[in-house]
PDB file of N, CA and C in Angstrom:
ATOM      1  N   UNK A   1     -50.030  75.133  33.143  1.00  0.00           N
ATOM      2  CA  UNK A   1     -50.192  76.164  32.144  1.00  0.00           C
ATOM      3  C   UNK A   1     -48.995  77.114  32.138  1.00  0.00           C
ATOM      4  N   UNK A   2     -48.459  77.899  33.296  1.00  0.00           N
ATOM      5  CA  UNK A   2     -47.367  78.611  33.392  1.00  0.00           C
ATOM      6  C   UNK A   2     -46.072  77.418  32.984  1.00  0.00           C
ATOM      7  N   UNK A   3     -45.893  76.976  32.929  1.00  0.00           N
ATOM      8  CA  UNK A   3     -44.938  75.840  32.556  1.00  0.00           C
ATOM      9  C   UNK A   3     -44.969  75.525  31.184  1.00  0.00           C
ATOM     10  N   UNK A   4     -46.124  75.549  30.341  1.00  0.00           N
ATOM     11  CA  UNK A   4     -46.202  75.525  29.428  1.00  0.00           C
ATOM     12  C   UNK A   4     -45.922  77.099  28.472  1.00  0.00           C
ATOM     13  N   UNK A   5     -46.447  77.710  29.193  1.00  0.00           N
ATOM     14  CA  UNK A   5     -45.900  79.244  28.735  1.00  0.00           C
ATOM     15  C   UNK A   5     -44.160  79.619  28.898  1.00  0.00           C
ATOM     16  N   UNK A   6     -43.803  79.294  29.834  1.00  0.00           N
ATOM     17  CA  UNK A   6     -42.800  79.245  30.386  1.00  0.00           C
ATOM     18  C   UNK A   6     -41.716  78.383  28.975  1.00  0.00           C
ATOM     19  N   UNK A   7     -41.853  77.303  28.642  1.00  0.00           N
ATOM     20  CA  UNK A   7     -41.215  76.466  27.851  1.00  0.00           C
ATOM     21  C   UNK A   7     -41.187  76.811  26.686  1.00  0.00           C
ATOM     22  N   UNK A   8     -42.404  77.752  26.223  1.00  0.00           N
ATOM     23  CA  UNK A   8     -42.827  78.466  25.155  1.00  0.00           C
ATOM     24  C   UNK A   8     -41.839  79.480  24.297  1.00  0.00           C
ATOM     25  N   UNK A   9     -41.716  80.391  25.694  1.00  0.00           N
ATOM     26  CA  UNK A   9     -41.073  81.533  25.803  1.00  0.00           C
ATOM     27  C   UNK A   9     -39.283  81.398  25.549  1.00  0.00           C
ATOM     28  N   UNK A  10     -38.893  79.831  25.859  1.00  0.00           N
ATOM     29  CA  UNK A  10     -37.621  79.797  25.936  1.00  0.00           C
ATOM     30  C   UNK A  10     -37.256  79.117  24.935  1.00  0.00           C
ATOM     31  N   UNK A  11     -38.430  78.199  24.197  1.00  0.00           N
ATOM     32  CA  UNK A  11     -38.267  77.760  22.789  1.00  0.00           C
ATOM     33  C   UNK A  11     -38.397  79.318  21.891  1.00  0.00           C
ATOM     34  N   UNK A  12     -38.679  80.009  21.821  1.00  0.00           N
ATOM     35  CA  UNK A  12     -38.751  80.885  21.176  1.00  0.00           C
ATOM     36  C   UNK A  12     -37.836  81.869  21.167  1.00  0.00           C
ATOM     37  N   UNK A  13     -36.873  82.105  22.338  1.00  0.00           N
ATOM     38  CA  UNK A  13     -35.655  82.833  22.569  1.00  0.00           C
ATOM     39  C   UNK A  13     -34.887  82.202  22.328  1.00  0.00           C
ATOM     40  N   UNK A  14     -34.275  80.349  22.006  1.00  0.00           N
ATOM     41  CA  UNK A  14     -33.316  79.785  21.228  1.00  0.00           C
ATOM     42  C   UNK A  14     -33.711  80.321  20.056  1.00  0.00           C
ATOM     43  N   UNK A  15     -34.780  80.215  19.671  1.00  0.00           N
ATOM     44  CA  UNK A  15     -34.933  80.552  18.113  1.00  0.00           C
ATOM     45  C   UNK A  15     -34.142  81.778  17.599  1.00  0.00           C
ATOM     46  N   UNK A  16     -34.836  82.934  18.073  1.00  0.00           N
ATOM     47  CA  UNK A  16     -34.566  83.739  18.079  1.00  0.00           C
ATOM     48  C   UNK A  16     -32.630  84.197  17.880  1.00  0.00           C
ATOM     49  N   UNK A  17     -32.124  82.928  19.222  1.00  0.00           N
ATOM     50  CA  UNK A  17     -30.816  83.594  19.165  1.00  0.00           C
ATOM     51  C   UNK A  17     -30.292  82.799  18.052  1.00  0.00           C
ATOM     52  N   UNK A  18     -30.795  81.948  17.996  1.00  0.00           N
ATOM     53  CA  UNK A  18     -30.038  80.987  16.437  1.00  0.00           C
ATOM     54  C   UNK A  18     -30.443  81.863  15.266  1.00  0.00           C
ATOM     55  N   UNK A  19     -31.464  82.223  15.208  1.00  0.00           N
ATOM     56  CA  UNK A  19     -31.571  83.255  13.639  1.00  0.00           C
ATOM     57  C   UNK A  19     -30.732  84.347  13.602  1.00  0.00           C
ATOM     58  N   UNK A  20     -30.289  84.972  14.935  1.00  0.00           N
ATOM     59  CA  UNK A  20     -29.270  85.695  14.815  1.00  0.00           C
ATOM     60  C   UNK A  20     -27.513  85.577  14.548  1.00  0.00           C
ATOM     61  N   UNK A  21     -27.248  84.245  15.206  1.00  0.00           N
ATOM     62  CA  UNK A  21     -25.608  83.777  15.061  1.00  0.00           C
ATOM     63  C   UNK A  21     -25.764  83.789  13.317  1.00  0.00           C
ATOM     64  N   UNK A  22     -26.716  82.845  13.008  1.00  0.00           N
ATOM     65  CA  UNK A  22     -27.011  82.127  11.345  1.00  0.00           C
ATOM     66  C   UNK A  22     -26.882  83.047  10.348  1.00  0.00           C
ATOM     67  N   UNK A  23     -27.968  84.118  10.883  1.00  0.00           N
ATOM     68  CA  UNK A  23     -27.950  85.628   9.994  1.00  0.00           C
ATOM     69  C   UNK A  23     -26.247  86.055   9.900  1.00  0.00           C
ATOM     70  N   UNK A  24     -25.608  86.377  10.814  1.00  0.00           N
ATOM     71  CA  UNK A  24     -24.320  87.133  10.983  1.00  0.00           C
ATOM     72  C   UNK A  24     -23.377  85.973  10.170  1.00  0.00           C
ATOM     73  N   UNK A  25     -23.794  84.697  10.320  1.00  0.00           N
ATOM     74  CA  UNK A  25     -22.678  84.053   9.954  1.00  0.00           C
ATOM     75  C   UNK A  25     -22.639  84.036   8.572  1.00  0.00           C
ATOM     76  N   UNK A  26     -23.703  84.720   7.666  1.00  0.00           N
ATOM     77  CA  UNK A  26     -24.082  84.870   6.323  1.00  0.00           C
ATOM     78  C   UNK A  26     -23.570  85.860   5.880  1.00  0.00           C
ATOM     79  N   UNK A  27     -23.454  87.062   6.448  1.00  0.00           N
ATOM     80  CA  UNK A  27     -22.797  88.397   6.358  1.00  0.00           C
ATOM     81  C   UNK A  27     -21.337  88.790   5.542  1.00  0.00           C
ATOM     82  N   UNK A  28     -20.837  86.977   5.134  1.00  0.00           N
ATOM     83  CA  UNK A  28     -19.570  87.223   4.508  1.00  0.00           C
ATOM     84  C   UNK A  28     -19.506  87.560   2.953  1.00  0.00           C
ATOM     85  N   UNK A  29     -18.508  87.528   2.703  1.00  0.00           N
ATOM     86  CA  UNK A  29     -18.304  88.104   1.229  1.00  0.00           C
ATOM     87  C   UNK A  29     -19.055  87.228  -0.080  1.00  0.00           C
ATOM     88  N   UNK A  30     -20.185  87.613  -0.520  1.00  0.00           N
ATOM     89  CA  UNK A  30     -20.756  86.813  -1.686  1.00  0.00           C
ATOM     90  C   UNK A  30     -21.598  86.432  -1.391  1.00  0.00           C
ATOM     91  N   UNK A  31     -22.624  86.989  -0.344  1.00  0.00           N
ATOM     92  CA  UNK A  31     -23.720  86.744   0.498  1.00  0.00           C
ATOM     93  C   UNK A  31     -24.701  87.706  -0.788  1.00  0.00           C
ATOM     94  N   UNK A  32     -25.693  87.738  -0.884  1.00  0.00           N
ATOM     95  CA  UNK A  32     -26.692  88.546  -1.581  1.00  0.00           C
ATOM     96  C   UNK A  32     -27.895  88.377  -1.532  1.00  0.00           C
ATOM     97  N   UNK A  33     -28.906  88.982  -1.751  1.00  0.00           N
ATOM     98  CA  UNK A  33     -30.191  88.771  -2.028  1.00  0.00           C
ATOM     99  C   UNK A  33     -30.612  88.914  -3.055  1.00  0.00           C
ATOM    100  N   UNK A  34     -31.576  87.916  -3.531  1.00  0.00           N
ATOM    101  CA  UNK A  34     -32.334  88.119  -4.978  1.00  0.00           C
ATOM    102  C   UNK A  34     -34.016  88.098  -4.784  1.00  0.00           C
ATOM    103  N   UNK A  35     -34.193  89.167  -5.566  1.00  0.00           N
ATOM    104  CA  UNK A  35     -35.880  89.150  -5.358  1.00  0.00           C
ATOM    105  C   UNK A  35     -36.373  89.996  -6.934  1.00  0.00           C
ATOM    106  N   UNK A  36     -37.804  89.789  -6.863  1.00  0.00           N
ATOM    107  CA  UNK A  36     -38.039  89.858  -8.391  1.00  0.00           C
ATOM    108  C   UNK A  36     -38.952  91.272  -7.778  1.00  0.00           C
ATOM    109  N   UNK A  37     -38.995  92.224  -8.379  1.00  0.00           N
ATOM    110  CA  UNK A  37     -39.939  93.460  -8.664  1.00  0.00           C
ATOM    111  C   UNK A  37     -39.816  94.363  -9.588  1.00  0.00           C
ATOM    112  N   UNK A  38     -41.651  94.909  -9.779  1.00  0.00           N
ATOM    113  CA  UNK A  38     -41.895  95.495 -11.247  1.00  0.00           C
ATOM    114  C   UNK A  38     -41.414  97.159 -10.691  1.00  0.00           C
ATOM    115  N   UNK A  39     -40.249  97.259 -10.188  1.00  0.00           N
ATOM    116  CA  UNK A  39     -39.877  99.363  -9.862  1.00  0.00           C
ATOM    117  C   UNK A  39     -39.669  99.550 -11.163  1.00  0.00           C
ATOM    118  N   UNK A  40     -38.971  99.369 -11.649  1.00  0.00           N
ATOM    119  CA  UNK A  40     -38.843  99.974 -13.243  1.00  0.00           C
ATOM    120  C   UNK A  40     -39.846 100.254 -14.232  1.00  0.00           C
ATOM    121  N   UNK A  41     -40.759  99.696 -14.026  1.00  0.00           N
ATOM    122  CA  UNK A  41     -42.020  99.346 -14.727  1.00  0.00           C
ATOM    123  C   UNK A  41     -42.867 100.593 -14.474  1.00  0.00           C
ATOM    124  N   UNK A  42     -43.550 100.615 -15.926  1.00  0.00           N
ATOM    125  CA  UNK A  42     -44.476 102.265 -16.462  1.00  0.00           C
ATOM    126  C   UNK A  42     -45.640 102.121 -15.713  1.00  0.00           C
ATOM    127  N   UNK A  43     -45.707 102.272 -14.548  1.00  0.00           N
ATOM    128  CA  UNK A  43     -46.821 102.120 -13.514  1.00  0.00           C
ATOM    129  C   UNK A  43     -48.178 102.850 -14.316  1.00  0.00           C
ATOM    130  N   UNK A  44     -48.468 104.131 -14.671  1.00  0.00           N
ATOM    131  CA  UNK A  44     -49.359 104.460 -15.938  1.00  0.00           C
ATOM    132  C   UNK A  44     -49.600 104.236 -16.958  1.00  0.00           C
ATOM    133  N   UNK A  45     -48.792 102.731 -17.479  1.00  0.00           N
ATOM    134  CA  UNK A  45     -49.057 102.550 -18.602  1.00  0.00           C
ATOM    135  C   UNK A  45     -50.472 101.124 -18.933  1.00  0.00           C
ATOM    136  N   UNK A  46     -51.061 101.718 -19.491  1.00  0.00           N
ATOM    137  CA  UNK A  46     -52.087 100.755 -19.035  1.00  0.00           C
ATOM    138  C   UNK A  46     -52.280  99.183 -19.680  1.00  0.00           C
ATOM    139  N   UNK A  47     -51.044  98.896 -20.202  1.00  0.00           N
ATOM    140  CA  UNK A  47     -50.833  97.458 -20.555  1.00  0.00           C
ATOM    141  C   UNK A  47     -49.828  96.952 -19.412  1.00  0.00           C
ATOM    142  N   UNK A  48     -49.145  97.503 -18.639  1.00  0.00           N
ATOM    143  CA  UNK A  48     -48.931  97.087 -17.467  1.00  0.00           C
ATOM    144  C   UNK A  48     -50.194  96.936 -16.476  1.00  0.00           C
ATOM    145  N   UNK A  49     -51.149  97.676 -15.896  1.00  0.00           N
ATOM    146  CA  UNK A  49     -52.808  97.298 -15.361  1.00  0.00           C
ATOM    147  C   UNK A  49     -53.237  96.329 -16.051  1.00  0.00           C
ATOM    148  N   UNK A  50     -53.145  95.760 -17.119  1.00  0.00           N
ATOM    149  CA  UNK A  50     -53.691  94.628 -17.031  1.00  0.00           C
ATOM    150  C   UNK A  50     -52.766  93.036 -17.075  1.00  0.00           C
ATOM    151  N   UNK A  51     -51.576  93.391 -17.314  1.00  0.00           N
ATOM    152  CA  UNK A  51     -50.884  92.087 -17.584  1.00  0.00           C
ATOM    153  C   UNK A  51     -49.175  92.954 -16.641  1.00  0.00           C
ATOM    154  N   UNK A  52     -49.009  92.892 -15.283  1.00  0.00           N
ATOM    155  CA  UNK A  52     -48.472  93.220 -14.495  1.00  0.00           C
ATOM    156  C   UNK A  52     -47.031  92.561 -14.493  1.00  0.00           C
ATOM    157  N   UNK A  53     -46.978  90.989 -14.635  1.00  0.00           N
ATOM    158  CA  UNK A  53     -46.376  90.160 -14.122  1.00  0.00           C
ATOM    159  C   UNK A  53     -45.325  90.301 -15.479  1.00  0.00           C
ATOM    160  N   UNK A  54     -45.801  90.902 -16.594  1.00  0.00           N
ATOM    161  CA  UNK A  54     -44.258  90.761 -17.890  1.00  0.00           C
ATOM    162  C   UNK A  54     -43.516  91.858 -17.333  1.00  0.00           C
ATOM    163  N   UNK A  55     -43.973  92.827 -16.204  1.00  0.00           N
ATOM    164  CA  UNK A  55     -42.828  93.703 -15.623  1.00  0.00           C
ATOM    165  C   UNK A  55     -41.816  93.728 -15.082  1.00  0.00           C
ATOM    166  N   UNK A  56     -42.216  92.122 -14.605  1.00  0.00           N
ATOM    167  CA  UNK A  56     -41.222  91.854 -12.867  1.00  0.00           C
ATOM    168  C   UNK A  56     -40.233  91.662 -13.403  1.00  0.00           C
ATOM    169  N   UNK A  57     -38.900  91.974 -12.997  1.00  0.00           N
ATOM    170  CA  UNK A  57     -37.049  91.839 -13.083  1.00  0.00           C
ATOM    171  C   UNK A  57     -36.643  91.019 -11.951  1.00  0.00           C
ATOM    172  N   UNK A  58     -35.456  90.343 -12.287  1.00  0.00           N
ATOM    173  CA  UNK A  58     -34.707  90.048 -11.428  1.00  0.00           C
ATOM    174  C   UNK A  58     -33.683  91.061 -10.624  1.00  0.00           C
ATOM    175  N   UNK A  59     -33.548  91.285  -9.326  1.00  0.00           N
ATOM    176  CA  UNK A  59     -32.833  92.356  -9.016  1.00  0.00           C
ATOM    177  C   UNK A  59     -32.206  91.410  -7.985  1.00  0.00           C
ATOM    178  N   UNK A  60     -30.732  92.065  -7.685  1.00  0.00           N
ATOM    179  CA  UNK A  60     -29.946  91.342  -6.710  1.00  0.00           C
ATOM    180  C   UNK A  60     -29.581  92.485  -5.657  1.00  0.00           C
ATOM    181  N   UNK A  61     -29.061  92.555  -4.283  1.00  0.00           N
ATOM    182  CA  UNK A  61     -28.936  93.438  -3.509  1.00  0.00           C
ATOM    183  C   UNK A  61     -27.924  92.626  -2.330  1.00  0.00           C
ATOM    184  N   UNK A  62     -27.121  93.413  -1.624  1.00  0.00           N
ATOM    185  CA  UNK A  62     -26.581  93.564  -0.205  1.00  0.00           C
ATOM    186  C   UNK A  62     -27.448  92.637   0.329  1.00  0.00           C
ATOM    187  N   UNK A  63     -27.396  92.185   1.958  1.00  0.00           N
ATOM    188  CA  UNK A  63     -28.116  91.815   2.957  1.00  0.00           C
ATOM    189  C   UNK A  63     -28.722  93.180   3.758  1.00  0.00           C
ATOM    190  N   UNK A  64     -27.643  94.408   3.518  1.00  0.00           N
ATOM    191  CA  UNK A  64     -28.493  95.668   4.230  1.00  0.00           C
ATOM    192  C   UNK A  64     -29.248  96.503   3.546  1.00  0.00           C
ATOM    193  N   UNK A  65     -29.284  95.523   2.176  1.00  0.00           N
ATOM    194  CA  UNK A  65     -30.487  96.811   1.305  1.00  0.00           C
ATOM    195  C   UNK A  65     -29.566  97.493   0.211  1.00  0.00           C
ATOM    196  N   UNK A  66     -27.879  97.604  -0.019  1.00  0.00           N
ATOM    197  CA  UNK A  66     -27.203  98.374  -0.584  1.00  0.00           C
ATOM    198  C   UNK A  66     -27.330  97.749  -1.660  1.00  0.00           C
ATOM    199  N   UNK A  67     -26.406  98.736  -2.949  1.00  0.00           N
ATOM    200  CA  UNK A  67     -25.949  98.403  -4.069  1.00  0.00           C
ATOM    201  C   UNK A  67     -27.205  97.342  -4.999  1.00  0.00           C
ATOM    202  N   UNK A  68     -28.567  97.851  -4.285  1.00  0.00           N
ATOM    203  CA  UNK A  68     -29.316  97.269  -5.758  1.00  0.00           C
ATOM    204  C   UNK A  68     -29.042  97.235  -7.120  1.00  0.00           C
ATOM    205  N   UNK A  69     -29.151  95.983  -7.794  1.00  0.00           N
ATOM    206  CA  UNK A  69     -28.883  96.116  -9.402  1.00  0.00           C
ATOM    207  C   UNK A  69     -30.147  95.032  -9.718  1.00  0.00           C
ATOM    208  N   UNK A  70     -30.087  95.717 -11.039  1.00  0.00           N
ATOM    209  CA  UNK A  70     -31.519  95.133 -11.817  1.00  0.00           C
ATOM    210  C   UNK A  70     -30.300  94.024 -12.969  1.00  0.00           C
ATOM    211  N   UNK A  71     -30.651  92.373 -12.811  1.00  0.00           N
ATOM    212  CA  UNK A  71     -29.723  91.504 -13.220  1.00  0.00           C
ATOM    213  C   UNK A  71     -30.467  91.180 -14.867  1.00  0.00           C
ATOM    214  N   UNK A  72     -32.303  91.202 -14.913  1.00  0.00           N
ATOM    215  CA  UNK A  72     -32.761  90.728 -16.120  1.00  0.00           C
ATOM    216  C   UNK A  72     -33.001  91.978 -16.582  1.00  0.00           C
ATOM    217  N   UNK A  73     -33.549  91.766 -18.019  1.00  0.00           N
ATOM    218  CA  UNK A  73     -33.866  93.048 -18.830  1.00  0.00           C
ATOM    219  C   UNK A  73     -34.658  92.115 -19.758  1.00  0.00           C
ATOM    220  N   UNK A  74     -35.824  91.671 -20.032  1.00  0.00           N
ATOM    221  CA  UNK A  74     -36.723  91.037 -20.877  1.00  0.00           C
ATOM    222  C   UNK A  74     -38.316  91.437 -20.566  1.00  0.00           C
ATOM    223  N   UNK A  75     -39.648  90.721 -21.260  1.00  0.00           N
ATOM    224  CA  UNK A  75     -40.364  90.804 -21.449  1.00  0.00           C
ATOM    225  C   UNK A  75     -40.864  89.557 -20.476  1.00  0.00           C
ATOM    226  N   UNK A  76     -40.062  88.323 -20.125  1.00  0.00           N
ATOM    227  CA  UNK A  76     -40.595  86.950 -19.750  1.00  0.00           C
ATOM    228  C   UNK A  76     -40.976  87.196 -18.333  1.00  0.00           C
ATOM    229  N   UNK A  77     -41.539  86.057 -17.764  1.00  0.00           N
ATOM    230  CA  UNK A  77     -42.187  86.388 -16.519  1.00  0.00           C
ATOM    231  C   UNK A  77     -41.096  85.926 -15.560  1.00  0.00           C
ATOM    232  N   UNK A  78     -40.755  86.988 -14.434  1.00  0.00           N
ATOM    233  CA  UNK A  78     -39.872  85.997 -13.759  1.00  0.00           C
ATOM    234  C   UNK A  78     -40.203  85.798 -12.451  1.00  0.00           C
ATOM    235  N   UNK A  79     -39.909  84.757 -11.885  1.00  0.00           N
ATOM    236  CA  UNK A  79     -40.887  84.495 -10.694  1.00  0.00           C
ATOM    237  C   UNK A  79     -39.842  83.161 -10.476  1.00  0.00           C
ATOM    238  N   UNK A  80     -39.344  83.024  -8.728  1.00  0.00           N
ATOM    239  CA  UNK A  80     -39.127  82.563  -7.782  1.00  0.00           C
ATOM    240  C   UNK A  80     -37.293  81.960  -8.370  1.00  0.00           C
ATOM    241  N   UNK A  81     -36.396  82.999  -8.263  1.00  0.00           N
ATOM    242  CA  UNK A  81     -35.189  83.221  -8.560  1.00  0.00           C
ATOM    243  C   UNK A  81     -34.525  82.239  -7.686  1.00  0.00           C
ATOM    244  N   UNK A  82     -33.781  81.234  -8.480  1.00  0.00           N
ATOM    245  CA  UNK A  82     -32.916  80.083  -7.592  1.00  0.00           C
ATOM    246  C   UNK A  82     -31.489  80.512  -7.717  1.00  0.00           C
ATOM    247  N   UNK A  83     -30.650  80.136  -6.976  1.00  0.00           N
ATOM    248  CA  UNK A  83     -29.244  80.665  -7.200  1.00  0.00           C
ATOM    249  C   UNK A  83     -28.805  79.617  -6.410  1.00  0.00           C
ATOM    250  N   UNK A  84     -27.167  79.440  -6.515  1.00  0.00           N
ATOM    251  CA  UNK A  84     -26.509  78.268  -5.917  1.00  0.00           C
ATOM    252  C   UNK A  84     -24.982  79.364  -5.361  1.00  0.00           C
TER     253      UNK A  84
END
């Protein structure tokens, strides 16, 4: 059992250190994040409460959170942003 915990613990600290080299090695120039949310959106407006999802934008950002920008501006639904 300690052996098995043991093996556990050290599969999980490679992990760990590989998500970190991987992460940093991403950190270079033209790295970004894309994720879809309704912030812009008339949170009191009550055709947003019932049909939520014509709010969501495409927004792109930093890896540390900086320089958010809102990339769509429409009515369509956007949901699960691919990029190459």
């Amino acid at each position: 059992m300690n052996k098995l915990i043991i093996s556990l613990l050290a599969v999980i600290a490679i992990i760990l250190a590989l998500t970190v080299v991987i992460s940093k090695k991403h950190e270079g120039v033209g790295f970004k994040i894309v994720f879809r949310s309704a912030r812009d959106a008339p949170m009191d407006d009550p055709d947003f409460k019932q049909n939520p999802q014509k709010y969501f934008e495409l927004y792109i950002m930093n890896p540390d959170g900086s320089n958010v920008q809102r990339i769509t501006y429409n009515r369509f639904l956007e949901a699960q942003p691919d990029v190459s």
